[in-house]
Structures are given as structure tokens and as C-alpha cells.
Protein backbone atom coordinates (compact mmCIF):
# COMPACT_ATOMS: atom_id res chain seq x y z
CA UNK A 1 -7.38 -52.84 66.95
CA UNK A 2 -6.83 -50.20 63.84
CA UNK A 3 -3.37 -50.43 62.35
CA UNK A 4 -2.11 -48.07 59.99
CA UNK A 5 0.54 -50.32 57.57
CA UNK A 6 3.62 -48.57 56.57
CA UNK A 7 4.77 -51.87 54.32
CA UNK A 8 1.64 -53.04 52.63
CA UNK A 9 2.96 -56.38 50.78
CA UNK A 10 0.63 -56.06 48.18
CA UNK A 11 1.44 -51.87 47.38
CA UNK A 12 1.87 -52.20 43.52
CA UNK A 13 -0.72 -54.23 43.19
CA UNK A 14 -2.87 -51.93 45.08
CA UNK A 15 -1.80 -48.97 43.48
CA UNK A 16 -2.34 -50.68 39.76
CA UNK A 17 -5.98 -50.95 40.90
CA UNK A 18 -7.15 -47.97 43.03
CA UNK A 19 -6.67 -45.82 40.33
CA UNK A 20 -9.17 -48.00 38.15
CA UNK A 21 -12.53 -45.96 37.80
CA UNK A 22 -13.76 -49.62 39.31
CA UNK A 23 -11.41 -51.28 41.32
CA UNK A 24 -13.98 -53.54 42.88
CA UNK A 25 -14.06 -57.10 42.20
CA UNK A 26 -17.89 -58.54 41.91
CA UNK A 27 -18.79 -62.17 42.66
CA UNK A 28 -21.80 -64.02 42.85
CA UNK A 29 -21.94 -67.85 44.49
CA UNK A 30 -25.24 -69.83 45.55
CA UNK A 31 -24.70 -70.83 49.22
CA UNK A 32 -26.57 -73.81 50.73
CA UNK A 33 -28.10 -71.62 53.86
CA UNK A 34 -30.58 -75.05 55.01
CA UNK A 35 -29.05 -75.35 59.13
CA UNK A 36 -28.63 -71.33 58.88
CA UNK A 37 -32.58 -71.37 57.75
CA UNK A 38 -33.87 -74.25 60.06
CA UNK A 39 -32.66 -72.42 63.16
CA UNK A 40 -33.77 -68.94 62.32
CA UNK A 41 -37.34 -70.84 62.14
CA UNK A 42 -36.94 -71.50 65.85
CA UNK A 43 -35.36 -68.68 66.83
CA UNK A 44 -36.05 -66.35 64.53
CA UNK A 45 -33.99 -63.67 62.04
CA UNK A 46 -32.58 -65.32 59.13
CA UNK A 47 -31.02 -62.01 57.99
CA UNK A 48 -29.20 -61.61 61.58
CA UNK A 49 -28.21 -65.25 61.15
CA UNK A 50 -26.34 -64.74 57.88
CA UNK A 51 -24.71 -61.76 59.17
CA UNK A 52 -23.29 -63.08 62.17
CA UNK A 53 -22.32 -66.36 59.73
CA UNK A 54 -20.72 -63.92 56.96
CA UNK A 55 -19.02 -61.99 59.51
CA UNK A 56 -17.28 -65.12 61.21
CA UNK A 57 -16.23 -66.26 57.77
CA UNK A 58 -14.71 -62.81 56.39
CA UNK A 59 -12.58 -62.38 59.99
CA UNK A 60 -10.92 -65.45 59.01
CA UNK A 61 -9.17 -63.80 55.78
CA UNK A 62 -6.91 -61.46 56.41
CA UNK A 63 -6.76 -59.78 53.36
CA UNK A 64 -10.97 -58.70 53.72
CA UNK A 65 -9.60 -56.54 57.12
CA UNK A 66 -7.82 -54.15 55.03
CA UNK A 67 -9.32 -50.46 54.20
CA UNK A 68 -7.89 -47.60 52.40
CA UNK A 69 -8.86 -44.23 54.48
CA UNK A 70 -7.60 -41.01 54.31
CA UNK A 71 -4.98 -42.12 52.06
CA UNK A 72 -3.31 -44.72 54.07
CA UNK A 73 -3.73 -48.46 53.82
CA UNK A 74 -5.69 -49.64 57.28
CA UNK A 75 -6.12 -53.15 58.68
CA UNK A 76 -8.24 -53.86 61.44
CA UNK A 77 -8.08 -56.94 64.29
CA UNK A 78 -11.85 -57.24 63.81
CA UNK A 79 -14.73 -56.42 61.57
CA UNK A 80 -18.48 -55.69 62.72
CA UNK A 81 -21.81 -55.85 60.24
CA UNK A 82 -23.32 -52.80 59.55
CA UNK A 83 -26.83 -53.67 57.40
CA UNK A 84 -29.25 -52.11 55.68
CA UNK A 85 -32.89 -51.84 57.42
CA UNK A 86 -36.51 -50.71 56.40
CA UNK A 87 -37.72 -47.84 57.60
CA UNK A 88 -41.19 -47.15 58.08
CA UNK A 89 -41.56 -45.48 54.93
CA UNK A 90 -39.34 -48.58 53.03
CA UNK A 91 -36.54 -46.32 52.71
CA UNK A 92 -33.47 -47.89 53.68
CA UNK A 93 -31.73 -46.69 56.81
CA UNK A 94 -28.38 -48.83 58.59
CA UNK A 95 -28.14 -50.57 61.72
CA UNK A 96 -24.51 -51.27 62.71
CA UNK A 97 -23.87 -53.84 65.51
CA UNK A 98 -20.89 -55.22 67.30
CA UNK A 99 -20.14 -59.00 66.37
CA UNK A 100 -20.55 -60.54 70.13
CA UNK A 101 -18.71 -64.07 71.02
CA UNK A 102 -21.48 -66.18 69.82
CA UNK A 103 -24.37 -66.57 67.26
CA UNK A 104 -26.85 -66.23 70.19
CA UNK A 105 -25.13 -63.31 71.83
CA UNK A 106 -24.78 -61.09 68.28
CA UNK A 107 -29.09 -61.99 68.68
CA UNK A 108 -29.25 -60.30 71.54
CA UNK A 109 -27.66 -57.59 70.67
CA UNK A 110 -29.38 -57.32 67.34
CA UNK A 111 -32.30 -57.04 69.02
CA UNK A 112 -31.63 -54.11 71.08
CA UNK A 113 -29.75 -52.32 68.08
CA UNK A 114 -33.33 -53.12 66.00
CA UNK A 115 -35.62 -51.40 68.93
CA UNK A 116 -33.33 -48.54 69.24
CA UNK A 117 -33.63 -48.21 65.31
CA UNK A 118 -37.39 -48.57 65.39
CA UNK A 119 -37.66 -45.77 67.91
CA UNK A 120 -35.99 -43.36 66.44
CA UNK A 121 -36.26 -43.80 62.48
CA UNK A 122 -32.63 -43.45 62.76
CA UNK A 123 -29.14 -44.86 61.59
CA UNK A 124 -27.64 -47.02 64.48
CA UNK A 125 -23.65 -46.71 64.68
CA UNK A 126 -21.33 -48.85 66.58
CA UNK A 127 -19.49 -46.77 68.85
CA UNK A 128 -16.27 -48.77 68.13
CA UNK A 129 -13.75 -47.22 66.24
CA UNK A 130 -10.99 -49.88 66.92
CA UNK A 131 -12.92 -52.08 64.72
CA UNK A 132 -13.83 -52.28 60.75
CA UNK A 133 -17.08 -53.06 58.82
CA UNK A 134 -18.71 -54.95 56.76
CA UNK A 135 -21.62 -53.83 54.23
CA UNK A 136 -24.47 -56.44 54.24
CA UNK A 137 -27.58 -55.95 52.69
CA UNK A 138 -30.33 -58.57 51.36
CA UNK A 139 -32.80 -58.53 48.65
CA UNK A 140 -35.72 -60.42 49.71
CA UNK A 141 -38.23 -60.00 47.10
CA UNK A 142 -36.50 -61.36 44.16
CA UNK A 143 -33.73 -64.14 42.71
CA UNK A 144 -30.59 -62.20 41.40
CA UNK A 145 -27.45 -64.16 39.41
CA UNK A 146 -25.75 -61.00 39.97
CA UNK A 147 -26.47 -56.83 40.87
CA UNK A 148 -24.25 -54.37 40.55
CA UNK A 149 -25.48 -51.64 43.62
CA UNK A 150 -24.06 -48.10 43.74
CA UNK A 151 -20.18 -47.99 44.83
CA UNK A 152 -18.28 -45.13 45.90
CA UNK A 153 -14.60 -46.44 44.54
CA UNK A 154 -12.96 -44.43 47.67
CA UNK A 155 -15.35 -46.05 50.04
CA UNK A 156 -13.21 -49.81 50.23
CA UNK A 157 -15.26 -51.17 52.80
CA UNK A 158 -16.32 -55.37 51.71
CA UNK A 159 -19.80 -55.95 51.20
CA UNK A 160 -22.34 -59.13 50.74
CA UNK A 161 -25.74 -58.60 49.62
CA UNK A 162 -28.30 -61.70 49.01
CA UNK A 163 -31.35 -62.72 47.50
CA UNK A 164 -35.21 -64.37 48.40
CA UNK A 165 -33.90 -67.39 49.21
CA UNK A 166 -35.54 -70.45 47.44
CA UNK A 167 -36.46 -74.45 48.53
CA UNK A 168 -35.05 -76.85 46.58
CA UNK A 169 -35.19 -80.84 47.68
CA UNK A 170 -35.75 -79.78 51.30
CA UNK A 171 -32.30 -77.63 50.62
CA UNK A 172 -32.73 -73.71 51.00
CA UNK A 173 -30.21 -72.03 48.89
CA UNK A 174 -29.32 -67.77 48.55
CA UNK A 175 -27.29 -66.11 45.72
CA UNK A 176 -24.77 -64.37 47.34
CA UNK A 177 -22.97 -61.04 45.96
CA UNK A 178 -19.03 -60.24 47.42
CA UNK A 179 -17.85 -57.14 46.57
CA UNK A 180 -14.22 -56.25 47.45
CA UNK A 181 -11.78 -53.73 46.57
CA UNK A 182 -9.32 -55.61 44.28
CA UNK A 183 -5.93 -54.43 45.55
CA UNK A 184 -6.95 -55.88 49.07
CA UNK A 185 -7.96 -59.52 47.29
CA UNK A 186 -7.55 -61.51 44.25
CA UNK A 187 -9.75 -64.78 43.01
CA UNK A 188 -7.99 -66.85 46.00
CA UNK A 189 -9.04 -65.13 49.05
CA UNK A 190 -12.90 -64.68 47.49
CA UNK A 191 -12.88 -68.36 47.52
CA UNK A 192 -11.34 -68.64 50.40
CA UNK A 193 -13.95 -66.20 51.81
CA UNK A 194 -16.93 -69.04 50.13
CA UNK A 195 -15.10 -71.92 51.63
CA UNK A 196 -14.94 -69.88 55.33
CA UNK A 197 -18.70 -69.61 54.78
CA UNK A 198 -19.67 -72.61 53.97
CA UNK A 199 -17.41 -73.85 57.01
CA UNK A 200 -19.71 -71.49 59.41
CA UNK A 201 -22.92 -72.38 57.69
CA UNK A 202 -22.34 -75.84 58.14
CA UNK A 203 -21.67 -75.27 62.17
CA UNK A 204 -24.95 -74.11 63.08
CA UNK A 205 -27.19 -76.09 65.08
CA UNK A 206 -30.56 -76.51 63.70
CA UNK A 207 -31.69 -76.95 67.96
């Protein structure tokens, strides 16, 4: 559901930092990704395996379903991932895709939301308006200990991006960029978002 809040607790402190030329907070962490990794190796899609994970993590902080549109403060009951692609050309298009009930159900679904991009060289929406987003993106090709990617300060939409992951002592580890608007969250609720994760990387089954 999309709520429109008339009281927003945190107002002033929102205020104080929208006007900011960056209001953004940036944040790197490593995450230990090893079940998320030894899974996608049987059923394949790491990257759709971290965004289902993410997602599931960032719907458990409240303060990460806040938006600021059309100059009112928004909160929404659920958030979706909408992440980048490759298109044919290796210019990057967006696939957005509704969060299912499961890890093996948001598959699925990624799967038909990845043909339907193929075929048409297209960006794939989520015709769900009731519901927010979140940015995800993933940089495969190289480490990063931190990237600052083109922002949009009225655009207040969270985002994660990722690097090449990377094998150490049979661990597989990713550094992981958060980028949130900083009147929605502080420190607190970023590592509350990195202790959420690490809760839902450590529930996959590596079956």
C-alpha cells in the first residue's frame, strides 16, 4: 500500500537535509555472500539471488520504505527490485520485478521478466503502483571499496550496487554500496539494514 504521511516524525530532520545539494548518505560493507553463492551454482543467478536477499532485508526497516514524491513524504507497505540489465549492445537498460513470497518464486518470475526484456531490448516495469522500489545494480568486472554513481538528489529511491565478488578461504565475499536519502535514515538503520542482510544471507539453503 502507498501512504501519503501528513506527520512525518522525522520532518526537521528531513527538511535540514533535502535541501543539501547531496542529501544521500553513501556506505560501503563487505558481505559474506558464500550460502547466497553455493546455491546460485545449483540453481543459477547470483545477481537475482542477492536481490531477492537485499530486498527481504531492506522491507524489514521501516525507515528504507519512505520516498519523497511530488513534494510529499511517501511510505510504502512493500518495496520491489528494479535492476540494471545488459542490453545487447552493453548499454544498460532496467528490469523491474515484483518480490514474490519466496526466493524460488521471485526466480521464476525473474525469469519471465528477463525473456520479456531480451525480446524486446526494452525497460521492464512492474505494473504495481501500490508498491516502492529499490535500485540494485552490480559491478561484475571489478573490486570497488566504494563508487559514487550518478544521483538525481530529487529521485530518493534506496539503492545497493556490488562488486566481482572474490574467494577467500572457501568464503565468497561482495563489497556492497547503500545509498539512502539521509532524512529517511541515519547510521542506525544502515546497520540495521547490514545486520537484516546478513540475517537473510545466512537463511539460504545451499540444497
Amino acid at each position: 500500500m502507498r501512504t501519503v504521511v501528513k506527520k512525518f516524525e522525522r520532518q526537521e530532520l528531513f527538511d535540514h537535509y533535502n535541501c543539501k545539494q547531496n542529501p544521500f548518505s553513501f556506505v560501503t560493507t563487505k558481505l559474506d555472500i558464500t550460502k547466497a553463492y553455493n546455491y546460485s551454482r545449483k540453481h543459477k543467478n547470483l545477481y537475482a539471488v542477492l536481490c531477492y536477499t537485499f530486498t527481504v532485508a531492506m522491507n524489514r526497516v521501516e525507515n528504507f520504505k519512505y520516498t519523497y514524491e511530488d513534494g510529499q513524504i511517501i511510505k510504502y507497505d512493500q518495496l520491489n527490485p528494479v535492476y540494471t540489465e545488459l542490453l545487447d549492445s552493453k548499454d544498460v537498460s532496467f528490469i523491474g520485478c515484483k518480490l514474490g513470497n519466496s526466493l524460488e518464486e521471485f526466480i521464476e518470475l525473474n525469469k519471465v521478466a528477463k525473456q520479456k526484456f531480451k525480446e524486446t531490448q526494452n525497460v521492464v516495469e512492474i505494473d504495481d503502483k501500490e508498491c516502492g522500489e529499490i535500485w540494485f545494480s552490480c559491478l561484475p568486472w571489478f573490486k570497488f571499496t566504494g563508487v559514487v554513481p550518478p544521483y538525481d538528489p530529487s529521485i530518493t529511491i534506496p539503492q545497493i550496487i556490488w562488486d566481482k565478488y572474490e574467494i577467500v578461504d572457501n568464503h565468497v565475499y561482495v563489497n556492497a554500496l547503500i545509498i539512502a536519502h539521509h532524512g529517511f535514515v541515519d547510521g542506525y538503520h544502515i546497520g540495521q539494514l547490514i545486520e537484516c542482510i546478513n540475517e537473510e544471507l545466512d537463511k539460504i539453503s545451499e540444497d
